[in-house]
C-alpha atoms as a PDB file:
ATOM      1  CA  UNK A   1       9.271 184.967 -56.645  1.00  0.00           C
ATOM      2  CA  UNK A   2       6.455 182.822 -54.903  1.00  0.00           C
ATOM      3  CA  UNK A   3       7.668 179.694 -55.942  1.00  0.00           C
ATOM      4  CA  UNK A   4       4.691 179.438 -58.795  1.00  0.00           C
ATOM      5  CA  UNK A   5       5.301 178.586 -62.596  1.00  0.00           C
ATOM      6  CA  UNK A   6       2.962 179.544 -65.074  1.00  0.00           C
ATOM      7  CA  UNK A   7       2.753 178.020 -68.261  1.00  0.00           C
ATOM      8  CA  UNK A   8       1.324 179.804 -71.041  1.00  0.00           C
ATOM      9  CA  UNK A   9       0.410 179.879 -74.752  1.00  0.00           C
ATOM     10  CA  UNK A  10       0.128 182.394 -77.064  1.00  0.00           C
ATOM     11  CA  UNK A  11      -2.053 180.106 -79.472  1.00  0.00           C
ATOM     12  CA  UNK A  12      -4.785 179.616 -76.090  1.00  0.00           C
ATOM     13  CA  UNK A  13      -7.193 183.005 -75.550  1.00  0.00           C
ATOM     14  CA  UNK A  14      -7.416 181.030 -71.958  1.00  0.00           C
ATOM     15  CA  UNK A  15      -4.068 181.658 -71.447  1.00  0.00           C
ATOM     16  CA  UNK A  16      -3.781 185.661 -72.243  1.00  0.00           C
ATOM     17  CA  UNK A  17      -6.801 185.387 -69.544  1.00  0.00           C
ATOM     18  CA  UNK A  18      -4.967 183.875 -67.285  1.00  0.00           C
ATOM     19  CA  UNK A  19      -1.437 186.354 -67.572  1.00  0.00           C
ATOM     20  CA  UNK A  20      -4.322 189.285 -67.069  1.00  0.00           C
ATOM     21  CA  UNK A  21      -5.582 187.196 -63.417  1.00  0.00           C
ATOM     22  CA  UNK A  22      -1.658 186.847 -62.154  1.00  0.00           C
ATOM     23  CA  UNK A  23      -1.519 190.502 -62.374  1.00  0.00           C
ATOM     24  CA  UNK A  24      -5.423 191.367 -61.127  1.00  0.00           C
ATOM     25  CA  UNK A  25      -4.128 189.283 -58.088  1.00  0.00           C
ATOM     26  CA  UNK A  26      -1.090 191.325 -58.159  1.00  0.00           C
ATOM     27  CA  UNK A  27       0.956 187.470 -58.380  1.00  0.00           C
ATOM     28  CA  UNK A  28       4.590 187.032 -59.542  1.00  0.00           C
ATOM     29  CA  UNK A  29       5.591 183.770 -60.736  1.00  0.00           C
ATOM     30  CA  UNK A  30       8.408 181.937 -63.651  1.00  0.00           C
ATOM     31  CA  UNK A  31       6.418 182.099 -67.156  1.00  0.00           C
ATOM     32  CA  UNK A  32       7.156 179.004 -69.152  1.00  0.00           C
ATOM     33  CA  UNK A  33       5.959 178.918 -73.147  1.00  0.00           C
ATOM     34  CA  UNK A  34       4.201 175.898 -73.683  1.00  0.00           C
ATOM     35  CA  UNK A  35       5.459 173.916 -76.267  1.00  0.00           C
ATOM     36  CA  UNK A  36       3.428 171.171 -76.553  1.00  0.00           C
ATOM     37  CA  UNK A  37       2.775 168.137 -73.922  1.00  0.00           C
ATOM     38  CA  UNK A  38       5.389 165.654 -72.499  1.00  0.00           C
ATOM     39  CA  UNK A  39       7.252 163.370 -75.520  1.00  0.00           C
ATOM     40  CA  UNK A  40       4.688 160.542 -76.167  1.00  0.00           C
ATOM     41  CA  UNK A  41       1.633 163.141 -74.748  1.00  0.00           C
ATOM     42  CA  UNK A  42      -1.213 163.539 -77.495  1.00  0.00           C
ATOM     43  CA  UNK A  43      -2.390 167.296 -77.914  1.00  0.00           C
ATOM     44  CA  UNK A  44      -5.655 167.460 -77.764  1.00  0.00           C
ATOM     45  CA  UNK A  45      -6.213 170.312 -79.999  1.00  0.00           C
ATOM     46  CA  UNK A  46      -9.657 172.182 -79.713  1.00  0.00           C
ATOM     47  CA  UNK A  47      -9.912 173.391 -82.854  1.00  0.00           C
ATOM     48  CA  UNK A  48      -9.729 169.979 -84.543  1.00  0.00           C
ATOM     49  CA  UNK A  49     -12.684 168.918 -82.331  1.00  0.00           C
ATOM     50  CA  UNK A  50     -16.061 170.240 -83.768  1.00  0.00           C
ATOM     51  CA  UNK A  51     -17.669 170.659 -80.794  1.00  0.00           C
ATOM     52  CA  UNK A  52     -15.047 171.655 -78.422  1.00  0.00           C
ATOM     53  CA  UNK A  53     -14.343 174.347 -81.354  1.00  0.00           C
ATOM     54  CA  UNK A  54     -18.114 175.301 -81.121  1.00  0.00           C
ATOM     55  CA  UNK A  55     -18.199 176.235 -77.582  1.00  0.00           C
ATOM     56  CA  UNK A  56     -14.635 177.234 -77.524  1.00  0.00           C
ATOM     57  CA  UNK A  57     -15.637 180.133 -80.323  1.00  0.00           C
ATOM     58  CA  UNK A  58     -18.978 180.824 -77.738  1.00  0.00           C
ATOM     59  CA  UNK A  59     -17.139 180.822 -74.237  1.00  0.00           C
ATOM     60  CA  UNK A  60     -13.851 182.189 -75.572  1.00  0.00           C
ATOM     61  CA  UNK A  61     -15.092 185.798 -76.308  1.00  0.00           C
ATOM     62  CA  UNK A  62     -17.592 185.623 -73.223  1.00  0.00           C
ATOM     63  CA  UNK A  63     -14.936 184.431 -70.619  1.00  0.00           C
ATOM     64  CA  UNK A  64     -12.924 187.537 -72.366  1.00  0.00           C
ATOM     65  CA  UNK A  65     -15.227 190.046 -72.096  1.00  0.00           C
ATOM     66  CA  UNK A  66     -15.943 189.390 -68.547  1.00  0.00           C
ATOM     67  CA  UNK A  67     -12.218 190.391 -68.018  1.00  0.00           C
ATOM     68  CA  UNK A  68     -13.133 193.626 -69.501  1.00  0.00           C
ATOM     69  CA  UNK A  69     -10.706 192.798 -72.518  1.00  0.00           C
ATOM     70  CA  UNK A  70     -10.757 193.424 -76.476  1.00  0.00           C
ATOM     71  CA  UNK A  71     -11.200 189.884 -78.423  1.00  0.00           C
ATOM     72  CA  UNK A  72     -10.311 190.049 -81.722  1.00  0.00           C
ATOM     73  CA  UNK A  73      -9.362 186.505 -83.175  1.00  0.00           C
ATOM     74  CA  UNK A  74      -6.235 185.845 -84.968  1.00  0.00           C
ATOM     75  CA  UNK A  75      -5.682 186.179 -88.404  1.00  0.00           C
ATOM     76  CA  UNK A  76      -3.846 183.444 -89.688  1.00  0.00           C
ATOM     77  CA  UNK A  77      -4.580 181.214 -86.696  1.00  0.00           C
ATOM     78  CA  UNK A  78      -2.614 178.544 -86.894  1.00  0.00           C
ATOM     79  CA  UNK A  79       1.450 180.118 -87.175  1.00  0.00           C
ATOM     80  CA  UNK A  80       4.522 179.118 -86.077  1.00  0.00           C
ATOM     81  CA  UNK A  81       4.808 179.748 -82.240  1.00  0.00           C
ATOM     82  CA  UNK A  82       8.536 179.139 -82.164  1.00  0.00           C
ATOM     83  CA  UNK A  83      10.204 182.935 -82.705  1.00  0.00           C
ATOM     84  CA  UNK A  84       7.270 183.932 -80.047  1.00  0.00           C
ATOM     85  CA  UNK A  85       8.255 181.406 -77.695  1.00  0.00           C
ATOM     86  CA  UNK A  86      11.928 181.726 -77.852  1.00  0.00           C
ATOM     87  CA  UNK A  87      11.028 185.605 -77.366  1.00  0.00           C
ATOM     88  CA  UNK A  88       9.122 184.986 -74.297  1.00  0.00           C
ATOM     89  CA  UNK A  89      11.821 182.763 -72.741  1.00  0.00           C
ATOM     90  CA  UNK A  90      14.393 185.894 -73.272  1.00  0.00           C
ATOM     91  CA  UNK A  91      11.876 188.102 -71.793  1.00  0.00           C
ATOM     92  CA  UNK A  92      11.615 185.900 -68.913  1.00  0.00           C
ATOM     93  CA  UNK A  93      15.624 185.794 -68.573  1.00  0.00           C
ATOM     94  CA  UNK A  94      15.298 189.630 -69.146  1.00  0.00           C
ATOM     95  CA  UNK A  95      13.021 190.364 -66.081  1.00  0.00           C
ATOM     96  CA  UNK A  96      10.407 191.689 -68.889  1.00  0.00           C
ATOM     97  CA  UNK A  97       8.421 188.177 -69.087  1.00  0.00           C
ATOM     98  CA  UNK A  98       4.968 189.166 -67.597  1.00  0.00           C
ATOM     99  CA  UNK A  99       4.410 192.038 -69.358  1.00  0.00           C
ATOM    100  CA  UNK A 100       5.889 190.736 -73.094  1.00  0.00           C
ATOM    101  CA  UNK A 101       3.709 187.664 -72.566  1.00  0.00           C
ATOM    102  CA  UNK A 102       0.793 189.944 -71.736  1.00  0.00           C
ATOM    103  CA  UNK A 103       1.501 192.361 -74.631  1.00  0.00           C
ATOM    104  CA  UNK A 104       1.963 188.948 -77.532  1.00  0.00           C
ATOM    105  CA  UNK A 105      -1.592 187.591 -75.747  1.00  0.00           C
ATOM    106  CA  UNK A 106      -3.013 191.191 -76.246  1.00  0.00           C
ATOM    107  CA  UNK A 107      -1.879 191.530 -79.817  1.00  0.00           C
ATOM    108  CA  UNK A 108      -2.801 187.920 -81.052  1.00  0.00           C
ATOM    109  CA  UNK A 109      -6.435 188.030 -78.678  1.00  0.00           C
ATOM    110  CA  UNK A 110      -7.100 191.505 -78.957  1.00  0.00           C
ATOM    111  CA  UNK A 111      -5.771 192.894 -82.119  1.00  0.00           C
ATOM    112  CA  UNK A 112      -5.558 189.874 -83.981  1.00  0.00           C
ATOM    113  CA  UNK A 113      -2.360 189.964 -84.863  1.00  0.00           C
ATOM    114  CA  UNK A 114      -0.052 187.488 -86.424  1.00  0.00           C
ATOM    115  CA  UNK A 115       2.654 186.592 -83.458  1.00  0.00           C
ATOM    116  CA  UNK A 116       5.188 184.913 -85.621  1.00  0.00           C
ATOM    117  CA  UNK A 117       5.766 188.410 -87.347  1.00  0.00           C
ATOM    118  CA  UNK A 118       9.323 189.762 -86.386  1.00  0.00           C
ATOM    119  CA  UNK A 119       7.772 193.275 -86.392  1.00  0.00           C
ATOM    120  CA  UNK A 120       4.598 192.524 -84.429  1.00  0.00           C
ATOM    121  CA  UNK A 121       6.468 191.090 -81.722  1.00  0.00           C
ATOM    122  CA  UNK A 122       9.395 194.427 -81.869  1.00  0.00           C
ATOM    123  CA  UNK A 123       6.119 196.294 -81.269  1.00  0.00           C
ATOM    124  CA  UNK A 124       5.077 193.949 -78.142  1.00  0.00           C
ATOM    125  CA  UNK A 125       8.676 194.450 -76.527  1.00  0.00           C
ATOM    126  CA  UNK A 126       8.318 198.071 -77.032  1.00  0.00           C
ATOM    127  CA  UNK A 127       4.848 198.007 -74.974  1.00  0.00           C
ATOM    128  CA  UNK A 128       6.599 196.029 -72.462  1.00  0.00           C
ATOM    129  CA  UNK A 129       9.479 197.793 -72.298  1.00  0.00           C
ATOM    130  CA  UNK A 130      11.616 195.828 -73.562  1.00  0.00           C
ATOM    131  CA  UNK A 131      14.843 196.155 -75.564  1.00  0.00           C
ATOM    132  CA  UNK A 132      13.018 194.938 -79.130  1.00  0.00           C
ATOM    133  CA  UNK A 133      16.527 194.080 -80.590  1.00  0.00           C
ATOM    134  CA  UNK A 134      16.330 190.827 -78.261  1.00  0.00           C
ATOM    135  CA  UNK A 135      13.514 189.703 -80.528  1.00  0.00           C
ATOM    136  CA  UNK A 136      16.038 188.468 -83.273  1.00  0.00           C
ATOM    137  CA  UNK A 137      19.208 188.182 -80.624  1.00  0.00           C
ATOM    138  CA  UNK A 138      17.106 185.306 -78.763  1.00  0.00           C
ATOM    139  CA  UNK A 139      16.513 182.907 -81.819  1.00  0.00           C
ATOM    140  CA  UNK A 140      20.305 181.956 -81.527  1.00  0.00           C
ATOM    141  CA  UNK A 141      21.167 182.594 -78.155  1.00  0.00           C
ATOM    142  CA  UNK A 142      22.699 179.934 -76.344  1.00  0.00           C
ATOM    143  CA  UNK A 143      21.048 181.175 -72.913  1.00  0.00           C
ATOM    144  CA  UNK A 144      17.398 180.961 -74.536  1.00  0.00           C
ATOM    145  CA  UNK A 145      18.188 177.449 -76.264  1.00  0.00           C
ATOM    146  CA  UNK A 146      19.252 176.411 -72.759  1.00  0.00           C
ATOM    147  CA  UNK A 147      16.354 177.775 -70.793  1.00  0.00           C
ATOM    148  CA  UNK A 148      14.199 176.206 -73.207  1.00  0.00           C
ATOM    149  CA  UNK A 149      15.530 172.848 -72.677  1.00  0.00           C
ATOM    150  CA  UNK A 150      14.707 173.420 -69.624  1.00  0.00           C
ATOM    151  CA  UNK A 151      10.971 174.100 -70.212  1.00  0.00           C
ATOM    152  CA  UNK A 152      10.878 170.966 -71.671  1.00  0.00           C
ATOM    153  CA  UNK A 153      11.933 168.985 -68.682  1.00  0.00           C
ATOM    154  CA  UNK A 154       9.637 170.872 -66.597  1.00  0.00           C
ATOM    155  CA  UNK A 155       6.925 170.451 -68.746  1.00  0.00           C
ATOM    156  CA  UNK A 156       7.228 166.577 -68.312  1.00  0.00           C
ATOM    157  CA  UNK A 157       7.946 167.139 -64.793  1.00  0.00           C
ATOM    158  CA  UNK A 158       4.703 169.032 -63.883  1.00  0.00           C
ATOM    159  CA  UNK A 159       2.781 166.605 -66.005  1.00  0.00           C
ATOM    160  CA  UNK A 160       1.256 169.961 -68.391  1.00  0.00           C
ATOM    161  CA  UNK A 161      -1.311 169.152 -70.831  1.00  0.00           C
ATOM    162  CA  UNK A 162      -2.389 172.785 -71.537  1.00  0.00           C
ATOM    163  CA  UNK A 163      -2.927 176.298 -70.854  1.00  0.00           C
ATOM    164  CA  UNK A 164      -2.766 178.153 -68.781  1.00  0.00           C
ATOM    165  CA  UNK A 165      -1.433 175.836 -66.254  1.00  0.00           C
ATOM    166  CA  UNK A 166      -0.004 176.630 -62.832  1.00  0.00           C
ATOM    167  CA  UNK A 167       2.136 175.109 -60.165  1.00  0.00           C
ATOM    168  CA  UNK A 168       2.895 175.826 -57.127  1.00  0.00           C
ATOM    169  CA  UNK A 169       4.434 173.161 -54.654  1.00  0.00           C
ATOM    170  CA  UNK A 170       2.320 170.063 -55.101  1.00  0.00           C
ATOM    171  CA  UNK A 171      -0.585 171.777 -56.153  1.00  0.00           C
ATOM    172  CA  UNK A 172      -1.758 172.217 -59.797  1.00  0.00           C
ATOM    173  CA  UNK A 173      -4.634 174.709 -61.292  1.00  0.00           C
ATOM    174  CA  UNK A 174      -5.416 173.964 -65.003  1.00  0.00           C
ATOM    175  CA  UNK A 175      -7.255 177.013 -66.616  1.00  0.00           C
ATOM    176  CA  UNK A 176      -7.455 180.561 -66.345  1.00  0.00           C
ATOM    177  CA  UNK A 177     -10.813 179.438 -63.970  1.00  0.00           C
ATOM    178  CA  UNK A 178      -8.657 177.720 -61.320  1.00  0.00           C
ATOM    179  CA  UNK A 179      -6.513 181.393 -60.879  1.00  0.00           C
ATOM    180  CA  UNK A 180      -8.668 182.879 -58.653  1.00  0.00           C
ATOM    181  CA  UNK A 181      -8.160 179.947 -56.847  1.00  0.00           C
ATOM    182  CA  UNK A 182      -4.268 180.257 -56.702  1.00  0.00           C
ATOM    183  CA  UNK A 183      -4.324 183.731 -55.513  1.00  0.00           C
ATOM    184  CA  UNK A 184      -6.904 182.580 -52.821  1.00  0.00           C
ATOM    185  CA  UNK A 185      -3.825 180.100 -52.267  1.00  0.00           C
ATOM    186  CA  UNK A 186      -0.807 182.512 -51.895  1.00  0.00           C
ATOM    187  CA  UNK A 187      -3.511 185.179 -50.426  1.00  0.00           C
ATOM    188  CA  UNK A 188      -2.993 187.229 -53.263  1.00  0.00           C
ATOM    189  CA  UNK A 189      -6.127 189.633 -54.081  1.00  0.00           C
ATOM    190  CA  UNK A 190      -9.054 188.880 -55.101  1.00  0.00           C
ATOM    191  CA  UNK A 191      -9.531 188.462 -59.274  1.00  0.00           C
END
C-alpha cells in the first residue's frame, strides 16, 4: 500500500475515471465508498444544478472518451447506493476492491446498468473475480458495518466533499484531473 486513500462513487462518471487513472499509473491505494459529506456538510449535487448538469452531460462523455472508455448513462439514475457500497467495502476487506469498484463504475458508466441490482453487481464480482456470494453476505456482516463506520470518520477526517477524491499524507487531489498529478507524486507512470 502507498499510504493513499481513494474515495469513490459509483453515482460520479468522474469517479469510474479516476479508478481507470490509479491503474493507468499502475497505483495501489485503500478505496473508500463515498457516502455523502461530513454530518452538517451540504451535497452539492450536480444534477440539481441546471447548469452544472448542462456541462456535466457535455464534459462527462468527452472527459470519458478521452480515456478510451464506453459511456453509456445510467438507467434509473438516481438508486440506492447502499448494497453497492457495502459491496465495495467487502471487496476492499477481500483484496478484490480495485477491480469490483472498476467493474460497478464500468457497468453503471458504460453499460448503464442499474448498481443497486443484486444480480448486476453478482455479475461485477464475477468480472473481478470475486466470490459473488459476498454480494448478499456483506449487507449484514459485522466486519463491513464496522469498516464502514470507519469510512465515515475518515470521510470527516479528510474533509471529502466529492469524487473522486484522494489523499495521501497532507496532500489532497479532488477530481479524476488532479490523478495524473498524484502519480507524478508517488512517481507512478504517466496517465
Amino acid at each position: 500500500m502507498t499510504g493513499i486513500r481513494v474515495y469513490h462513487g459509483f453515482r460520479s462518471p468522474y469517479s469510474r475515471l479516476g479508478l481507470h487513472m490509479l491503474v493507468k499509473a499502475g497505483l495501489t491505494a485503500e478505496l473508500i465508498p463515498f457516502t455523502g459529506p461530513p454530518e452538517g456538510h451540504k451535497f452539492d449535487d450536480p444534477a440539481a444544478n441546471r447548469l452544472k448538469l448542462s456541462y456535466y452531460l457535455l464534459d462527462a462523455p468527452r472527459m470519458t472518451m478521452r480515456l478510451g472508455l464506453p459511456i453509456q448513462p445510467p438507467n434509473p439514475f438516481d438508486v440506492d447506493m447502499t448494497t453497492a457500497n457495502k459491496a465495495a467495502a467487502a471487496a476492499e476487506l477481500d483484496g478484490k476492491g480495485l477491480a469490483f469498484a472498476i467493474a460497478v463504475s464500468d457497468a453503471r458508466w458504460g453499460k448503464g446498468r442499474d448498481v443497486s441490482d443484486l444480480a448486476v453487481l453478482e455479475k461485477c464480482a464475477d468480472e473481478a473475480g470475486w466470490d459473488k456470494a459476498r454480494i448478499e453476505t456483506a449487507q449484514e456482516d459485522e466486519d463491513v458495518a464496522a469498516v464502514m463506520q470507519r469510512h465515515r470518520e475518515m470521510i470527516a477526517a479528510d474533509g471529502v466533499f466529492g469524487v473522486p477524491f484522494a489523499v495521501m499524507g497532507a496532500q489532497k487531489y479532488w477530481g479524476h484531473d488532479r490523478f495524473h498529478i498524484l502519480a507524478e507524486d508517488v512517481g507512478g507512470a504517466a496517465v
